[in-house]
PDB file of N, CA and C in Angstrom:
ATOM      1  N   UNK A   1       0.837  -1.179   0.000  1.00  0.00           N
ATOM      2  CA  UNK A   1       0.000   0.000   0.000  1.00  0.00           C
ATOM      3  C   UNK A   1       0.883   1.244   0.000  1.00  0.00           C
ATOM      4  N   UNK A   2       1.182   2.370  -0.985  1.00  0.00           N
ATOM      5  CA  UNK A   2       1.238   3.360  -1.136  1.00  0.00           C
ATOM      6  C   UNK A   2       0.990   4.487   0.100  1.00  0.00           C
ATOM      7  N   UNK A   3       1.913   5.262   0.436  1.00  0.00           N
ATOM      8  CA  UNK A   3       1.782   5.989   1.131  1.00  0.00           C
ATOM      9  C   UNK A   3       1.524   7.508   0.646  1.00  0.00           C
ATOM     10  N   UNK A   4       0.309   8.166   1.102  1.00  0.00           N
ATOM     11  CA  UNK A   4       0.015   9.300   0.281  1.00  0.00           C
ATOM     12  C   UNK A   4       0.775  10.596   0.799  1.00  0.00           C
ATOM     13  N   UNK A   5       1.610  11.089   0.274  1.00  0.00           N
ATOM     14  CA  UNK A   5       2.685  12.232  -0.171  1.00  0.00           C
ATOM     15  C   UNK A   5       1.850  13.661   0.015  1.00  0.00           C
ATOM     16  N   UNK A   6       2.487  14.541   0.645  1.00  0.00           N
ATOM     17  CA  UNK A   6       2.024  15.796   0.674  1.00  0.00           C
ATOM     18  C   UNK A   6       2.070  16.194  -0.413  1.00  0.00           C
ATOM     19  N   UNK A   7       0.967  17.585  -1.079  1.00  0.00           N
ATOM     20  CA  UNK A   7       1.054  17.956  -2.315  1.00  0.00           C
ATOM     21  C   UNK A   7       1.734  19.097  -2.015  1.00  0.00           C
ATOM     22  N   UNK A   8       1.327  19.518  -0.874  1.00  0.00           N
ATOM     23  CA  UNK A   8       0.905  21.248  -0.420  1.00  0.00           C
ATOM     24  C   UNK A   8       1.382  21.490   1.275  1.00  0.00           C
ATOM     25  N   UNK A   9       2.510  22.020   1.320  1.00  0.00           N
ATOM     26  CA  UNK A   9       3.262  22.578   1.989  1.00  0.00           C
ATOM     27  C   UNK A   9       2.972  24.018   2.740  1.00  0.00           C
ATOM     28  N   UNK A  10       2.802  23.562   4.489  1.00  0.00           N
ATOM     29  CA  UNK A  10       2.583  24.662   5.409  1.00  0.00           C
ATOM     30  C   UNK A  10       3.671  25.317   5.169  1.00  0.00           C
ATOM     31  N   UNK A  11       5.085  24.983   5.563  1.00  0.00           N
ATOM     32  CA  UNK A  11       6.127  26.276   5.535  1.00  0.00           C
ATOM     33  C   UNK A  11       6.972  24.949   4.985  1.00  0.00           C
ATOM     34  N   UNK A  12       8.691  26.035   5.154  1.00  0.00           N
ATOM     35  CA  UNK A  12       9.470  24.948   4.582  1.00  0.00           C
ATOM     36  C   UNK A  12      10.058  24.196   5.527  1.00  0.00           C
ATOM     37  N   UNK A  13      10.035  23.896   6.358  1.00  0.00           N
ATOM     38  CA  UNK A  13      10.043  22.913   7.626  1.00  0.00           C
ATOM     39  C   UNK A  13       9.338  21.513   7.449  1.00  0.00           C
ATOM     40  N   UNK A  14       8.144  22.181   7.195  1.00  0.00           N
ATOM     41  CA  UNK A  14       7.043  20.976   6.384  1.00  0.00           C
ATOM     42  C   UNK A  14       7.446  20.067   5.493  1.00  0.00           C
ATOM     43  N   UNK A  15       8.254  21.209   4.399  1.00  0.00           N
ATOM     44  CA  UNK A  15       8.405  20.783   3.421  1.00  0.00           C
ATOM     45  C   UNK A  15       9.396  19.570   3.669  1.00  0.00           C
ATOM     46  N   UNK A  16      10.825  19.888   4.186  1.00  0.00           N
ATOM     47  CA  UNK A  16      11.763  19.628   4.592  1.00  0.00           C
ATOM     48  C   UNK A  16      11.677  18.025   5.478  1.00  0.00           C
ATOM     49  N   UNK A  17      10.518  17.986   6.479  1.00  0.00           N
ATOM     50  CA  UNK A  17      10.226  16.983   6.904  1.00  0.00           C
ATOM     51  C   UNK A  17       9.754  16.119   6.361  1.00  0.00           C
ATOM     52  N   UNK A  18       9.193  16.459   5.303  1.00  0.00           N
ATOM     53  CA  UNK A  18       8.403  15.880   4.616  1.00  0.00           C
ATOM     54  C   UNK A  18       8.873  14.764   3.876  1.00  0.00           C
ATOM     55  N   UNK A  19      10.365  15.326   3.246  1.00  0.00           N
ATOM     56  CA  UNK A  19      11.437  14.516   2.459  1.00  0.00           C
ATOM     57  C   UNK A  19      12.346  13.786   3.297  1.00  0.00           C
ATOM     58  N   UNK A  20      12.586  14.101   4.205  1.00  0.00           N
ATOM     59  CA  UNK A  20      13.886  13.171   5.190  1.00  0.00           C
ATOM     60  C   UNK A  20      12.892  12.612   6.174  1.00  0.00           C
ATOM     61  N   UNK A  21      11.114  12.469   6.487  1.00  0.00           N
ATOM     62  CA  UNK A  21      10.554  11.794   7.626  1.00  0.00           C
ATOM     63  C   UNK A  21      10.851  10.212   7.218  1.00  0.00           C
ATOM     64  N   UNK A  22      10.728   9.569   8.427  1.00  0.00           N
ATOM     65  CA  UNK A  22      10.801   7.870   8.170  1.00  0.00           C
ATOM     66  C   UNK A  22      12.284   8.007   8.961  1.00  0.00           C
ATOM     67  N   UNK A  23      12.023   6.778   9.339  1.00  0.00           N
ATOM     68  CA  UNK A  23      13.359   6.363  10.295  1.00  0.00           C
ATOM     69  C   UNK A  23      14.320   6.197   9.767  1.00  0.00           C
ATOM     70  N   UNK A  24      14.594   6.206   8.552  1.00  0.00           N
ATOM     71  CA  UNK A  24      15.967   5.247   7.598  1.00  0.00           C
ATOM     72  C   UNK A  24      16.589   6.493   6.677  1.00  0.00           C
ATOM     73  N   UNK A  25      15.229   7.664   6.574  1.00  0.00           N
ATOM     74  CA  UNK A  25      15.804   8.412   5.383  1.00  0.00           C
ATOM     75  C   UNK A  25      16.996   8.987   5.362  1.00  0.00           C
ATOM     76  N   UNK A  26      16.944   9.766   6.934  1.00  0.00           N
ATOM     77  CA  UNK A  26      18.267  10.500   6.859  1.00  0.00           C
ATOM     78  C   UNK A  26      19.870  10.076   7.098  1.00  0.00           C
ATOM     79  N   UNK A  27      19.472   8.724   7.776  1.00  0.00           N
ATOM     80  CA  UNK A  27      20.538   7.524   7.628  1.00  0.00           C
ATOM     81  C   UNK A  27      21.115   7.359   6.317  1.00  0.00           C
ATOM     82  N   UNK A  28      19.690   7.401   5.714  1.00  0.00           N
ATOM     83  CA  UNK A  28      20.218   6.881   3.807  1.00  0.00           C
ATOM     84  C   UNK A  28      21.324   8.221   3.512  1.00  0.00           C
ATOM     85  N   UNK A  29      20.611   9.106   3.519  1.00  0.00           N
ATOM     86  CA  UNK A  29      21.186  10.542   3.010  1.00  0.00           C
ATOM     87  C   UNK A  29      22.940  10.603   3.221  1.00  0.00           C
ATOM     88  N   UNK A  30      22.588  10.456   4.694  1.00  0.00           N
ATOM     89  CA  UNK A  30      24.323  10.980   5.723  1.00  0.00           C
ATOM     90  C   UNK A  30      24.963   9.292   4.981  1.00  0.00           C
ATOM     91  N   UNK A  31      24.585   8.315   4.442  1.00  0.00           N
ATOM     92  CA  UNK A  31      25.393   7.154   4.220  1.00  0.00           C
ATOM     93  C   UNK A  31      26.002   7.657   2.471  1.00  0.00           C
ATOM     94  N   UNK A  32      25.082   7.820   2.032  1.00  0.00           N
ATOM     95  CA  UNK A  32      25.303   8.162   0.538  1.00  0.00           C
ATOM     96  C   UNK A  32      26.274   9.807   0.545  1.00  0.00           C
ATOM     97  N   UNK A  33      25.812  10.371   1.370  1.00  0.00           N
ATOM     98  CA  UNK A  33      26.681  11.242   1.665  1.00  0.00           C
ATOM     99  C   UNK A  33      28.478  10.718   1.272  1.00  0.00           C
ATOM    100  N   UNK A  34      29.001   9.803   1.767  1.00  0.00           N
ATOM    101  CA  UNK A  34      30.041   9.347   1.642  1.00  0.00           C
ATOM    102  C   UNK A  34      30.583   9.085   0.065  1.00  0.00           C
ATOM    103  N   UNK A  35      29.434   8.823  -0.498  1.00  0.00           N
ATOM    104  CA  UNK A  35      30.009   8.255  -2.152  1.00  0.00           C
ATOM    105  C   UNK A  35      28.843   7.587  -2.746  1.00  0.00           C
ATOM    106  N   UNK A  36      28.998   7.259  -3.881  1.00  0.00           N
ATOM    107  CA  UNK A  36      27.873   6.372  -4.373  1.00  0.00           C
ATOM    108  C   UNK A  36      27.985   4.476  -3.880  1.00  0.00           C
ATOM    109  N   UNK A  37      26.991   4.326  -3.627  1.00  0.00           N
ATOM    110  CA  UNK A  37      27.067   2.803  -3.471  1.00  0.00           C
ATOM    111  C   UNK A  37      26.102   1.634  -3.643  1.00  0.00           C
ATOM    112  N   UNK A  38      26.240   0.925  -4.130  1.00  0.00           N
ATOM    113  CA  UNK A  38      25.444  -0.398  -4.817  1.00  0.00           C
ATOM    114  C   UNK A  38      24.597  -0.249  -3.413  1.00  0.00           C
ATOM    115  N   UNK A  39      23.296  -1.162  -3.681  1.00  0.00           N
ATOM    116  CA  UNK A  39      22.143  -1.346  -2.800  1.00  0.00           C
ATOM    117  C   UNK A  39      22.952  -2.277  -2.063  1.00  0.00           C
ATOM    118  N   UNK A  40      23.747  -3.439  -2.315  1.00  0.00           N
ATOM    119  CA  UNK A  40      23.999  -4.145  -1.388  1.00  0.00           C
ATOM    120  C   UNK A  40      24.722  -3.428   0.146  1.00  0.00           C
ATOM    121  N   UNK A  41      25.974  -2.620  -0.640  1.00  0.00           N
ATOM    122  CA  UNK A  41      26.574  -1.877   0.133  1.00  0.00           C
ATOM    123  C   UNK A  41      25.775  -0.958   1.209  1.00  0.00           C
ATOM    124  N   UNK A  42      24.856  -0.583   0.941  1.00  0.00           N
ATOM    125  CA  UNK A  42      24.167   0.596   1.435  1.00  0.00           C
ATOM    126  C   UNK A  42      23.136   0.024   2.459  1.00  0.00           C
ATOM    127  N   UNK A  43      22.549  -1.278   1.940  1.00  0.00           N
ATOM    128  CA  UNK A  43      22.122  -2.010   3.054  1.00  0.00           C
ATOM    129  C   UNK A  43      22.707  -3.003   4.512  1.00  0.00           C
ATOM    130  N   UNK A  44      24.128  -2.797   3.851  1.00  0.00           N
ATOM    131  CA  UNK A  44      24.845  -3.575   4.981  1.00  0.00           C
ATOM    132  C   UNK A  44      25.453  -2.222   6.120  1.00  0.00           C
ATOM    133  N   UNK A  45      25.597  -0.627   5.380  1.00  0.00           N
ATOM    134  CA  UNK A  45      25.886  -0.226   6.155  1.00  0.00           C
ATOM    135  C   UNK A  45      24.625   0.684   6.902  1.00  0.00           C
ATOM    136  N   UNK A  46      23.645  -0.166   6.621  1.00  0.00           N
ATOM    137  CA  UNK A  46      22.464   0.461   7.743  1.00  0.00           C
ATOM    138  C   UNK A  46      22.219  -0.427   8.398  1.00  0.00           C
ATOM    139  N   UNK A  47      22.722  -1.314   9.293  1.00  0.00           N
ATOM    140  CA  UNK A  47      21.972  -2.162  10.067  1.00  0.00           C
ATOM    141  C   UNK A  47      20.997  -2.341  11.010  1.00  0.00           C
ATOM    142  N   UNK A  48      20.444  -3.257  10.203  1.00  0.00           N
ATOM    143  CA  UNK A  48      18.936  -3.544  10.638  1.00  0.00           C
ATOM    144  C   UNK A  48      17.799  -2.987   9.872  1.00  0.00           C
ATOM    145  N   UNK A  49      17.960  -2.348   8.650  1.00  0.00           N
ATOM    146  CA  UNK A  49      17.077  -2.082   7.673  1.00  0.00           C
ATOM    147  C   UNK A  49      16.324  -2.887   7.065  1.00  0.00           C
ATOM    148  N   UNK A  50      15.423  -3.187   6.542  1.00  0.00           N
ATOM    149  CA  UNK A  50      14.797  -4.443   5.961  1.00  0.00           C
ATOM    150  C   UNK A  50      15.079  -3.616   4.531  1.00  0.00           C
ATOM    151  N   UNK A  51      15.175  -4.992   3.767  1.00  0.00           N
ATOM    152  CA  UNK A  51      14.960  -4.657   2.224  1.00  0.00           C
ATOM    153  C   UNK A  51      13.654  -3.773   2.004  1.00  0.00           C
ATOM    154  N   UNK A  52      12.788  -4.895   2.356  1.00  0.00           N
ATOM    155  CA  UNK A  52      11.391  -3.736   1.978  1.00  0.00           C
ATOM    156  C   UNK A  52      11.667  -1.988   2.386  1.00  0.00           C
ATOM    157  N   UNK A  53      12.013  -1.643   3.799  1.00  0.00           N
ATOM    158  CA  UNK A  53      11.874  -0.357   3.876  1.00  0.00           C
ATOM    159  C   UNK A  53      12.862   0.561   2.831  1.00  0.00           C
ATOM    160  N   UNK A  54      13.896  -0.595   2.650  1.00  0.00           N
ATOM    161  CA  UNK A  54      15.006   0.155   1.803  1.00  0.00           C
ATOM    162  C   UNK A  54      14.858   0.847   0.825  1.00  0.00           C
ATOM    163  N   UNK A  55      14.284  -0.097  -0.109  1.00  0.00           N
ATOM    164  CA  UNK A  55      13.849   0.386  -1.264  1.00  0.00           C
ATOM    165  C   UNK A  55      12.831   1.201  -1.421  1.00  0.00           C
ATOM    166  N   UNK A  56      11.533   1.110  -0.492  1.00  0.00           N
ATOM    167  CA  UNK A  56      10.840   1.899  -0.158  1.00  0.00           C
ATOM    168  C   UNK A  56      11.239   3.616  -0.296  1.00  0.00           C
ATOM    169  N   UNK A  57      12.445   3.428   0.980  1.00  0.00           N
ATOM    170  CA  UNK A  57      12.891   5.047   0.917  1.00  0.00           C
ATOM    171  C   UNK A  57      13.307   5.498  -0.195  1.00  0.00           C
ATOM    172  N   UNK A  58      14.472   4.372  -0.945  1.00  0.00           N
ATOM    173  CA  UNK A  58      15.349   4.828  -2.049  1.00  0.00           C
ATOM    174  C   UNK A  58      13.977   5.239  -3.106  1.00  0.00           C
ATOM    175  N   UNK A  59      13.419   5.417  -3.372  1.00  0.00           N
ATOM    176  CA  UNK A  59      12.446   5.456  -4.224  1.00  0.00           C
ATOM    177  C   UNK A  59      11.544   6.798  -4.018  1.00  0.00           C
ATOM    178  N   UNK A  60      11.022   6.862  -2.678  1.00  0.00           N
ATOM    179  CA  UNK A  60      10.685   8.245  -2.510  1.00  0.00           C
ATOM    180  C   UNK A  60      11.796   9.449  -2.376  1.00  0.00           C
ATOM    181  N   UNK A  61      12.872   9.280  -2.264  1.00  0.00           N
ATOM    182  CA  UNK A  61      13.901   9.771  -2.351  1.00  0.00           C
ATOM    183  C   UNK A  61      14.234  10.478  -3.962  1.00  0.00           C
ATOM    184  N   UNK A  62      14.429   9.294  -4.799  1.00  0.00           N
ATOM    185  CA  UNK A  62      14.654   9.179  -6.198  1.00  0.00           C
ATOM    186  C   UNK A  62      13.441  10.423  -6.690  1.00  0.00           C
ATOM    187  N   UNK A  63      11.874   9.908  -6.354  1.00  0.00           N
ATOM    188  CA  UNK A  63      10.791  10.799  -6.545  1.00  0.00           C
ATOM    189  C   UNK A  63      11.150  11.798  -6.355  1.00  0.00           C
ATOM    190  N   UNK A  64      11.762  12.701  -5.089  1.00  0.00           N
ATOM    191  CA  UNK A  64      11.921  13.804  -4.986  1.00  0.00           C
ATOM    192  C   UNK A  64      13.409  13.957  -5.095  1.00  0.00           C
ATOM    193  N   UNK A  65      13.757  13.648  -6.194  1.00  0.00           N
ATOM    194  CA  UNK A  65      15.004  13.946  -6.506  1.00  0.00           C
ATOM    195  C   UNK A  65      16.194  14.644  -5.822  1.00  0.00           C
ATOM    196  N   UNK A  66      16.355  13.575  -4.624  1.00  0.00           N
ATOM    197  CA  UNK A  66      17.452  13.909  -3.442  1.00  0.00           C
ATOM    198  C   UNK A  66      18.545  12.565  -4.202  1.00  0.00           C
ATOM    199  N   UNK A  67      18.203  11.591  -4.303  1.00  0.00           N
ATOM    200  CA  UNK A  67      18.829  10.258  -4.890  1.00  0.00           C
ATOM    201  C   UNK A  67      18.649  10.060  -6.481  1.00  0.00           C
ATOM    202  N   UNK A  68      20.118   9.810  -6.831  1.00  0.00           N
ATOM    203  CA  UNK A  68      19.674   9.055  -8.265  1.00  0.00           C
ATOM    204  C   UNK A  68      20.045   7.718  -8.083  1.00  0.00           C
ATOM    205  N   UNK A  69      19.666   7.077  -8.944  1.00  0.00           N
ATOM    206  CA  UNK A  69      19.326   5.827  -9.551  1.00  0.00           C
ATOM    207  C   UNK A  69      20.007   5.282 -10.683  1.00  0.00           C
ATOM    208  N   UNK A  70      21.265   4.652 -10.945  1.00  0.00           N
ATOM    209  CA  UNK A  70      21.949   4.079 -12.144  1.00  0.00           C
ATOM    210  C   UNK A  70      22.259   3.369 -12.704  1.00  0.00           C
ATOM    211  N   UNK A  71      21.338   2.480 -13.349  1.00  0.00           N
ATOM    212  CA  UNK A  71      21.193   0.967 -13.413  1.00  0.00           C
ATOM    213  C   UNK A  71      22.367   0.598 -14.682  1.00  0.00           C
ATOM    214  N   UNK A  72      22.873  -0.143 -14.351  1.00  0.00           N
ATOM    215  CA  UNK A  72      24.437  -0.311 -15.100  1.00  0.00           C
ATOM    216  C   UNK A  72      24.226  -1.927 -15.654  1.00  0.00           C
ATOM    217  N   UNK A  73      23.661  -1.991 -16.972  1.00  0.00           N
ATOM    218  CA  UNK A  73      23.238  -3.241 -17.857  1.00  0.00           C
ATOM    219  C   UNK A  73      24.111  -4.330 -18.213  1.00  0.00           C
ATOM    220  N   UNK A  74      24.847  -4.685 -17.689  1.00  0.00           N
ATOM    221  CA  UNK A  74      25.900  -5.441 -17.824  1.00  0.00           C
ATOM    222  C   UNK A  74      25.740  -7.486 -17.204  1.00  0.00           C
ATOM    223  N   UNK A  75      26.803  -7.875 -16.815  1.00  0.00           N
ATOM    224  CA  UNK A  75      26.284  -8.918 -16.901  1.00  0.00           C
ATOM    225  C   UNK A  75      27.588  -9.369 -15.298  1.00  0.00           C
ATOM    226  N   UNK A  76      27.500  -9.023 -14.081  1.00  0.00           N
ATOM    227  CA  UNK A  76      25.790  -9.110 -13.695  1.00  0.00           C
ATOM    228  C   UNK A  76      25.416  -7.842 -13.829  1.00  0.00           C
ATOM    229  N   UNK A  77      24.021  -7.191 -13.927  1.00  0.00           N
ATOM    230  CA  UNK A  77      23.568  -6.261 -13.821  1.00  0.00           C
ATOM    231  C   UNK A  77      23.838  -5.415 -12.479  1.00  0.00           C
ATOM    232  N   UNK A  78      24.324  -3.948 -12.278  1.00  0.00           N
ATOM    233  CA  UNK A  78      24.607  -3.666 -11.094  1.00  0.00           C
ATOM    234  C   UNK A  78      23.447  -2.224 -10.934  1.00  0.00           C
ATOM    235  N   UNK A  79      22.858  -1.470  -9.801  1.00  0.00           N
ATOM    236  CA  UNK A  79      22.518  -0.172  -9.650  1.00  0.00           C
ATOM    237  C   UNK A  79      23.039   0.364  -8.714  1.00  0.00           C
ATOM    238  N   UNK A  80      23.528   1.654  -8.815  1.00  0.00           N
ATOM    239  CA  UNK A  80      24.350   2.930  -7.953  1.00  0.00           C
ATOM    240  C   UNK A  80      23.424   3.687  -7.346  1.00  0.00           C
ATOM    241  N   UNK A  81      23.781   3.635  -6.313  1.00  0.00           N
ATOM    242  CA  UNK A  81      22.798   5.114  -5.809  1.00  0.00           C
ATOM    243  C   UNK A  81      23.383   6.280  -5.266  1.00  0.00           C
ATOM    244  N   UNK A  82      23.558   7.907  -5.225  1.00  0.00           N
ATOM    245  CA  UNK A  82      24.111   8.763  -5.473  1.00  0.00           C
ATOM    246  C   UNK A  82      23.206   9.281  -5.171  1.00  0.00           C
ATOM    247  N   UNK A  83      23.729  11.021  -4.708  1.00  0.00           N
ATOM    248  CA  UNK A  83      23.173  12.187  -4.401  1.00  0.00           C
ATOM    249  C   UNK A  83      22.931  13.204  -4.922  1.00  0.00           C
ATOM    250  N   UNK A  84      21.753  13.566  -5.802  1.00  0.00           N
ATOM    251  CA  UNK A  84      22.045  14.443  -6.539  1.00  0.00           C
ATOM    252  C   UNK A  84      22.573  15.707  -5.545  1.00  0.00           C
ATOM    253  N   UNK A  85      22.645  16.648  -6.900  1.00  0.00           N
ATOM    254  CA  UNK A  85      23.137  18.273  -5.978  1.00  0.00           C
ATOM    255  C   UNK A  85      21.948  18.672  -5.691  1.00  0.00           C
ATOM    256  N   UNK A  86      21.106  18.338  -5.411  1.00  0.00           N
ATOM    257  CA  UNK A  86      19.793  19.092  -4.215  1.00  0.00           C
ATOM    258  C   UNK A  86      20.318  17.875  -2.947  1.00  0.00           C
ATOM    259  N   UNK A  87      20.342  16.555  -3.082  1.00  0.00           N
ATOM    260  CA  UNK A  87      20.717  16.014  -1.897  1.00  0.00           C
ATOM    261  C   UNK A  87      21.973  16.524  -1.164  1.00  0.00           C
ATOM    262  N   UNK A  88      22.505  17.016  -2.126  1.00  0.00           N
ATOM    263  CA  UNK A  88      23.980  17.557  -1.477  1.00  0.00           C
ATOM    264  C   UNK A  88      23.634  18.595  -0.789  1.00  0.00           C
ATOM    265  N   UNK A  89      22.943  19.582  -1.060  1.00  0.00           N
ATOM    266  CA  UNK A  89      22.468  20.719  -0.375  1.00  0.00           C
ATOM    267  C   UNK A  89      21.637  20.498   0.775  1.00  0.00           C
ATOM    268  N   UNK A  90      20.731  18.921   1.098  1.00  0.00           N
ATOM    269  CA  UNK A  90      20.269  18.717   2.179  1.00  0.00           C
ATOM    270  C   UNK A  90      21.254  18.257   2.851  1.00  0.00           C
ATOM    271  N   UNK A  91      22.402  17.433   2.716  1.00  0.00           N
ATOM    272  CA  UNK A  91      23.511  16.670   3.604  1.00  0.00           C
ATOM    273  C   UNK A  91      23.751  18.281   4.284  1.00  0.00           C
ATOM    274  N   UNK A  92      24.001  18.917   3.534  1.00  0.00           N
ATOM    275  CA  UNK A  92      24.798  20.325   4.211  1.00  0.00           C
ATOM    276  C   UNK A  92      23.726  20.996   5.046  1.00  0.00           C
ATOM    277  N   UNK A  93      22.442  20.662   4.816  1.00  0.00           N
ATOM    278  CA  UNK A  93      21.600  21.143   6.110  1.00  0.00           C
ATOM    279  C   UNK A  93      21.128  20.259   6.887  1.00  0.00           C
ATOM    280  N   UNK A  94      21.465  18.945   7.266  1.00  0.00           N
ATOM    281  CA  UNK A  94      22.016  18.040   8.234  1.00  0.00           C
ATOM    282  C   UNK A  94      22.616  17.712   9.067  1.00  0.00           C
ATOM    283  N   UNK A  95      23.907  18.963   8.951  1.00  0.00           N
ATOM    284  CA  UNK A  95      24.582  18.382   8.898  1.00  0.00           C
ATOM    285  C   UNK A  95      24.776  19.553  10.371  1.00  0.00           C
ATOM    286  N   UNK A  96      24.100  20.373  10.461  1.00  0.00           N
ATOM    287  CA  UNK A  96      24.477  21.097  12.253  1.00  0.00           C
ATOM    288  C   UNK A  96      22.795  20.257  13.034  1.00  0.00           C
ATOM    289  N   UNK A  97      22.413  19.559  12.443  1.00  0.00           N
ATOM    290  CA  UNK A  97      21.528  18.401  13.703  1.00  0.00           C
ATOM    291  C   UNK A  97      22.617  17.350  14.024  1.00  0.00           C
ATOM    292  N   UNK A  98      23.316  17.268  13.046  1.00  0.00           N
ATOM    293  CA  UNK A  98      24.263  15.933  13.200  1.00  0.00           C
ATOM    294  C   UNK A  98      25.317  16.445  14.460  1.00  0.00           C
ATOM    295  N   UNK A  99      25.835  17.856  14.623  1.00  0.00           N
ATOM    296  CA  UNK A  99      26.569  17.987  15.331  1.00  0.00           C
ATOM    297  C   UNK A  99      25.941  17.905  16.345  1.00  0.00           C
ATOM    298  N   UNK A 100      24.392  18.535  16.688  1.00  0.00           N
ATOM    299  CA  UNK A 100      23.698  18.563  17.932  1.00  0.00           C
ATOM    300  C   UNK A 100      23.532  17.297  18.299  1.00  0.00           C
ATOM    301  N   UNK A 101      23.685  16.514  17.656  1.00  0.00           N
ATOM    302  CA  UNK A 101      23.414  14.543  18.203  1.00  0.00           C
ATOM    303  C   UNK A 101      24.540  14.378  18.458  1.00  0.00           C
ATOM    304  N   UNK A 102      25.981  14.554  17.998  1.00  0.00           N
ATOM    305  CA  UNK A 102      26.940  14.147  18.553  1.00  0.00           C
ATOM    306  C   UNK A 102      27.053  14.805  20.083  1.00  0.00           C
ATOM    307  N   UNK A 103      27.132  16.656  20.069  1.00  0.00           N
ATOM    308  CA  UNK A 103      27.085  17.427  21.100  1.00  0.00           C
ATOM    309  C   UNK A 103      26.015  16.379  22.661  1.00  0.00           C
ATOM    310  N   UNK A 104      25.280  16.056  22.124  1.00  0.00           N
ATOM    311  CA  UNK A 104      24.143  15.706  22.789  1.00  0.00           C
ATOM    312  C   UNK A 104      24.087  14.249  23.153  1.00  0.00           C
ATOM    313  N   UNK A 105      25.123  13.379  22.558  1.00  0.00           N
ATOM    314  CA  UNK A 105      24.417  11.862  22.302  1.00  0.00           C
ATOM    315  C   UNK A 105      24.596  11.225  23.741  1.00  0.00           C
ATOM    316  N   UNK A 106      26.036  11.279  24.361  1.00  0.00           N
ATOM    317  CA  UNK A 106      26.438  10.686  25.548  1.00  0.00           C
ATOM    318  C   UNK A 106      24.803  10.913  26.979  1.00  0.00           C
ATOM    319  N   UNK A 107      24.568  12.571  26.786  1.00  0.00           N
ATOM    320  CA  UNK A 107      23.214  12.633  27.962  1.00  0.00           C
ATOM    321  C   UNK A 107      21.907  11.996  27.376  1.00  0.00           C
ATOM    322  N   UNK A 108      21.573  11.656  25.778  1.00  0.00           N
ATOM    323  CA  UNK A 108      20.708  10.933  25.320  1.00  0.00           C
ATOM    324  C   UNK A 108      20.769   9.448  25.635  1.00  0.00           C
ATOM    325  N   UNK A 109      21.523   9.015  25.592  1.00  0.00           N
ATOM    326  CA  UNK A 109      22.259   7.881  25.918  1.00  0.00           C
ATOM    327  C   UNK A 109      21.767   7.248  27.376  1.00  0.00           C
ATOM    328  N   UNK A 110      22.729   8.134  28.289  1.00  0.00           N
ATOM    329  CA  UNK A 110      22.430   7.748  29.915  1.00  0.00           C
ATOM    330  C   UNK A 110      20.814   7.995  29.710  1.00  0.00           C
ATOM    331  N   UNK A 111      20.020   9.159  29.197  1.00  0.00           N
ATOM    332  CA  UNK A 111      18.081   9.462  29.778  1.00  0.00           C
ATOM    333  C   UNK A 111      17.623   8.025  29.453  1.00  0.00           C
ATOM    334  N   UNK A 112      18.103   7.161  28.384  1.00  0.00           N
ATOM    335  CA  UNK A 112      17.346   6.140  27.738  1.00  0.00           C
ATOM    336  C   UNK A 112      18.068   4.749  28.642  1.00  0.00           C
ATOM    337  N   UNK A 113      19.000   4.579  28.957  1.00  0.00           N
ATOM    338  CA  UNK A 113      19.678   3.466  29.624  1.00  0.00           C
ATOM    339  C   UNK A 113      18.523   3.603  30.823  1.00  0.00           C
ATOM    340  N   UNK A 114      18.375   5.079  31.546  1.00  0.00           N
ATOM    341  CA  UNK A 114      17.498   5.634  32.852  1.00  0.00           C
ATOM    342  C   UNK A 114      16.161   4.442  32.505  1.00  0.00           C
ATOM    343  N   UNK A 115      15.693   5.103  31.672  1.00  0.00           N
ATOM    344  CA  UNK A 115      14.198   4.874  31.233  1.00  0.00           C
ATOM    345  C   UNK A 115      14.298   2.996  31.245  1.00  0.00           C
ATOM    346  N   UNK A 116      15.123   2.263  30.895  1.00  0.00           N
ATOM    347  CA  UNK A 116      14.839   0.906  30.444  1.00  0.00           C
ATOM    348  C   UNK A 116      15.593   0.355  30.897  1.00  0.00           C
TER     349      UNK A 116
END
């Protein structure tokens, strides 16, 4: 079942969430960030992703043209996945939450060890 996609955007926050929401997306992003890499690759360095969600994301991703897609016809057949330059421009606005999770992770860490 298809998940129905915003058309129409409150602010750009909205917008913004809109494209990196889901648990895996921005994982995908900050991983591809590094270089382009075959699906296999990209699923081993998310662990614990299921195929299904994988492709899932890579795809709404691709839709909103943060990810490309490069299917290389050969024998075996291989596909790349890559960032376009709008994804590049989201890695770079990622990329001061990323510092606030590092800044932050050790007291996130101990609240949740607390809790469970």
């Amino acid at each position: 079942m298809a998940t129905r996609r915003c058309q129409v955007f409150v602010s750009g926050l909205d917008a913004a969430i809109d494209v990196v929401g889901g648990k895996w997306k921005v994982l995908i992003l900050w991983t591809l960030g590094q270089g382009t890499m075959r699906f296999g690759e990209l699923k081993r360095a998310l662990d614990g992703v299921s195929e299904k969600m994988l492709i899932q994301h890579l795809r709404e991703l691709e839709q909103d043209e943060i990810v490309h897609r490069e299917a290389h016809h050969g024998v075996p057949p291989k596909v790349e996945y890559s960032l376009t330059d709008v994804g590049g421009t989201l890695i770079e606005a990622l990329r001061p939450l990323g510092d606030w999770g590092c800044a932050h992770k050790e007291r996130l860490e101990s609240l949740r060890a607390a809790e469970g």
